[in-house]
C-alpha atoms as a PDB file:
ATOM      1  CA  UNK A   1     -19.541  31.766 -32.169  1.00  0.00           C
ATOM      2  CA  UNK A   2     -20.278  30.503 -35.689  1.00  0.00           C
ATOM      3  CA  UNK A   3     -19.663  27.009 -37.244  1.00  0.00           C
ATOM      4  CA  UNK A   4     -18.229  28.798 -40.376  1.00  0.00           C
ATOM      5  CA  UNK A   5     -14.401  27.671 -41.505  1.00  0.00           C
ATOM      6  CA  UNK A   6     -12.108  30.493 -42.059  1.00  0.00           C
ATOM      7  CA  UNK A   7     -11.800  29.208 -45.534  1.00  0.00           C
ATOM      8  CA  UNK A   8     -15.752  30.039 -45.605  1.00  0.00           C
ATOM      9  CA  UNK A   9     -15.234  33.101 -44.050  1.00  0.00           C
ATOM     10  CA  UNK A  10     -12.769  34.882 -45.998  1.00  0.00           C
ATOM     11  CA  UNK A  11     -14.248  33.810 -49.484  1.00  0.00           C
ATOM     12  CA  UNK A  12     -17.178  35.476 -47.757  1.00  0.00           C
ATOM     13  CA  UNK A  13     -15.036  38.588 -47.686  1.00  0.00           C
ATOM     14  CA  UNK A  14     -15.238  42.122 -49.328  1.00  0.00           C
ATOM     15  CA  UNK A  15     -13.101  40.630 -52.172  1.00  0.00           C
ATOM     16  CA  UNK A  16     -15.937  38.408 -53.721  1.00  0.00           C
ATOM     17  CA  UNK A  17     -18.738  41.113 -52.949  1.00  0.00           C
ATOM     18  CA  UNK A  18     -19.589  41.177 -56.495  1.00  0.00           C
ATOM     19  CA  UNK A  19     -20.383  37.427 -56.759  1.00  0.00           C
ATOM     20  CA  UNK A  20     -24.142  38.181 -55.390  1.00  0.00           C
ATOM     21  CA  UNK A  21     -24.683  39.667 -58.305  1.00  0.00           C
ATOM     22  CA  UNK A  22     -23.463  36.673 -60.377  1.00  0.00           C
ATOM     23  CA  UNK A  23     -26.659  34.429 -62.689  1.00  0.00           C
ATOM     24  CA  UNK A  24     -25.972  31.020 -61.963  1.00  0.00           C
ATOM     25  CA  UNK A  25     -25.001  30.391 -65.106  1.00  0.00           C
ATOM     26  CA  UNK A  26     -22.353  32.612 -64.721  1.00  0.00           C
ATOM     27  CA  UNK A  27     -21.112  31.874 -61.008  1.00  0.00           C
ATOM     28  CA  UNK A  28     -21.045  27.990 -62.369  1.00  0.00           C
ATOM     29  CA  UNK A  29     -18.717  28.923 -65.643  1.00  0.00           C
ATOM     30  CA  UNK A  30     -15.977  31.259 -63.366  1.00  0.00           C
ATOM     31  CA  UNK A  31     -15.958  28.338 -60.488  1.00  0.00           C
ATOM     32  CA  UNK A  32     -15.009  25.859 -63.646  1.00  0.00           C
ATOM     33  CA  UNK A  33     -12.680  28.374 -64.577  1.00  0.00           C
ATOM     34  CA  UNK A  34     -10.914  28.434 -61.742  1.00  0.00           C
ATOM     35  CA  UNK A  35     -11.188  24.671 -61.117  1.00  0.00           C
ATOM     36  CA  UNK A  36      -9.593  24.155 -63.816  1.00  0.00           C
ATOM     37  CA  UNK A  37      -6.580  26.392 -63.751  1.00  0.00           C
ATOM     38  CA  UNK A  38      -6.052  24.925 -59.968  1.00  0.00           C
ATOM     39  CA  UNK A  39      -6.080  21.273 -61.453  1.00  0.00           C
ATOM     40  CA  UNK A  40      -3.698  22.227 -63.799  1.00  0.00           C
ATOM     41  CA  UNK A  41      -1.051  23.329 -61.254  1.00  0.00           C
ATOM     42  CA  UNK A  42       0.191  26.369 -63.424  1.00  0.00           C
ATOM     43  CA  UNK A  43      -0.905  28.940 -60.645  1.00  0.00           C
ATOM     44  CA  UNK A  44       1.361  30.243 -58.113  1.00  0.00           C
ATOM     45  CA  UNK A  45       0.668  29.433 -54.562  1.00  0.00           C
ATOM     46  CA  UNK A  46      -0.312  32.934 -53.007  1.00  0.00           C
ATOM     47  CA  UNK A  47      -2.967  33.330 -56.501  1.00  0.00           C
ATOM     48  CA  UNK A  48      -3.731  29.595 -55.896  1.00  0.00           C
ATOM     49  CA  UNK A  49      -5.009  30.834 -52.803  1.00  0.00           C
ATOM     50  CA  UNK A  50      -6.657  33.797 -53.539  1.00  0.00           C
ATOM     51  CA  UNK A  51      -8.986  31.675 -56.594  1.00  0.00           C
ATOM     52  CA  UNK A  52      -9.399  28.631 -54.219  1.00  0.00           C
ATOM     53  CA  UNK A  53     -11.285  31.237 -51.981  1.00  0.00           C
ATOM     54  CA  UNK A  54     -12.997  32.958 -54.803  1.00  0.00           C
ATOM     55  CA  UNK A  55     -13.910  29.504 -55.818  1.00  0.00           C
ATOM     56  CA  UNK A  56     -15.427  28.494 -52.940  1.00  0.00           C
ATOM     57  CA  UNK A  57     -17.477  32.100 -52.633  1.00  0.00           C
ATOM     58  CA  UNK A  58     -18.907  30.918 -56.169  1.00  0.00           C
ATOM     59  CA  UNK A  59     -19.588  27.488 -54.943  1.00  0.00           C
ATOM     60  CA  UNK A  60     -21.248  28.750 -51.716  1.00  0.00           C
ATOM     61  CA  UNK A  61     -23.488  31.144 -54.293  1.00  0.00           C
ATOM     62  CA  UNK A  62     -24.365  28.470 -56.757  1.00  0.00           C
ATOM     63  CA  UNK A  63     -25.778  26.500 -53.852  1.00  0.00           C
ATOM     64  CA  UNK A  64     -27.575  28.915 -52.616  1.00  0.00           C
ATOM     65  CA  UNK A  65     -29.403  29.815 -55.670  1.00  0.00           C
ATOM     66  CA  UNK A  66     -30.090  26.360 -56.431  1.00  0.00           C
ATOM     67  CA  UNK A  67     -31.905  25.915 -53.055  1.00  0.00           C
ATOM     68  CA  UNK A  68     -33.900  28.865 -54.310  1.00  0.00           C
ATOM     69  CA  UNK A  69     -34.807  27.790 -57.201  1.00  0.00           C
ATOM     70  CA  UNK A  70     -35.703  24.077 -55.776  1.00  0.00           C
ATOM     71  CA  UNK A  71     -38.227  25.944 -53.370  1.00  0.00           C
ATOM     72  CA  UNK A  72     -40.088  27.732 -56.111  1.00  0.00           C
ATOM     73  CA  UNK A  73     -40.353  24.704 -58.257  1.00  0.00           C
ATOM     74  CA  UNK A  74     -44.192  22.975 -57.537  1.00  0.00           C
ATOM     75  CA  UNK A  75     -45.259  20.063 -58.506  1.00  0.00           C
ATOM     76  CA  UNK A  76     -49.015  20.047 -60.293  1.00  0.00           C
ATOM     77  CA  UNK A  77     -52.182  17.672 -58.838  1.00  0.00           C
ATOM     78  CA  UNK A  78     -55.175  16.817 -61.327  1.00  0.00           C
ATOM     79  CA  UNK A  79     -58.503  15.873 -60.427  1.00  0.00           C
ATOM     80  CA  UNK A  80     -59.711  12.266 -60.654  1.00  0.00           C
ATOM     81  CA  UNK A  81     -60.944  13.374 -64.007  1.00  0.00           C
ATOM     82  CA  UNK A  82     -57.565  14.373 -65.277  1.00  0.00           C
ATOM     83  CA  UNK A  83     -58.343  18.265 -65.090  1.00  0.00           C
ATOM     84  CA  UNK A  84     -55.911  20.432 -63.353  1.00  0.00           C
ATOM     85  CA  UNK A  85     -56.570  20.676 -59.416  1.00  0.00           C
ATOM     86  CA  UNK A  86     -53.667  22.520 -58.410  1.00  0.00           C
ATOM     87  CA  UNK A  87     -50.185  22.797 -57.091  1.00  0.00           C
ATOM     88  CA  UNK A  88     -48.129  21.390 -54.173  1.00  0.00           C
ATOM     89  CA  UNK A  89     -45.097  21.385 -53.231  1.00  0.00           C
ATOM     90  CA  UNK A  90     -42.158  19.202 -54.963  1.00  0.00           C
ATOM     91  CA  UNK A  91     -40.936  16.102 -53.439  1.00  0.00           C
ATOM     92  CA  UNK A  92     -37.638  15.153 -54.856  1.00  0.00           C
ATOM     93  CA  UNK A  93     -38.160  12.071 -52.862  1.00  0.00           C
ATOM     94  CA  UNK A  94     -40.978  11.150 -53.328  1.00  0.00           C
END
């Protein structure tokens, strides 16, 4: 049994396939696309539905490359001299 909502799993669905293939930048600019046309309220209900799904596919993406792109990001160390020493991980945190 998975923790998944059904909302999670059908924008996970054969429909939004091609959103894996999506650049950020992209996934980002058709998820404010569609936010926008759903805050508008100019979208019939069954195609309100449909884009809400798509939309969250896109969200679900976006995340996923950020937390990607947050795990390749390193954070350089220097010697007490001020030379270069290295690399660590980042610490947003800290």
């Amino acid at each position: 049994m998975t923790s998944e909502s059904p909302v999670a799993t059908a924008a996970a669905g054969p429909r939004n396939a091609d959103i894996k293939a999506l650049s950020f930048e992209r996934a980002l600019k058709e998820l404010e696309t569609i936010v926008s046309r759903l805050e508008r309220g100019d979208v019939e209900l069954e195609e309100s539905i449909t884009i809400y799904e798509r939309g969250e596919a896109l969200r679900e993406h976006c995340d996923r490359l950020l937390r990607q792109a947050e795990a390749k990001v390193e954070k350089l160390t220097f010697a007490g001299d001020g030379s270069p020493k290295g690399t660590q991980p980042l610490d947003p945190e800290g």
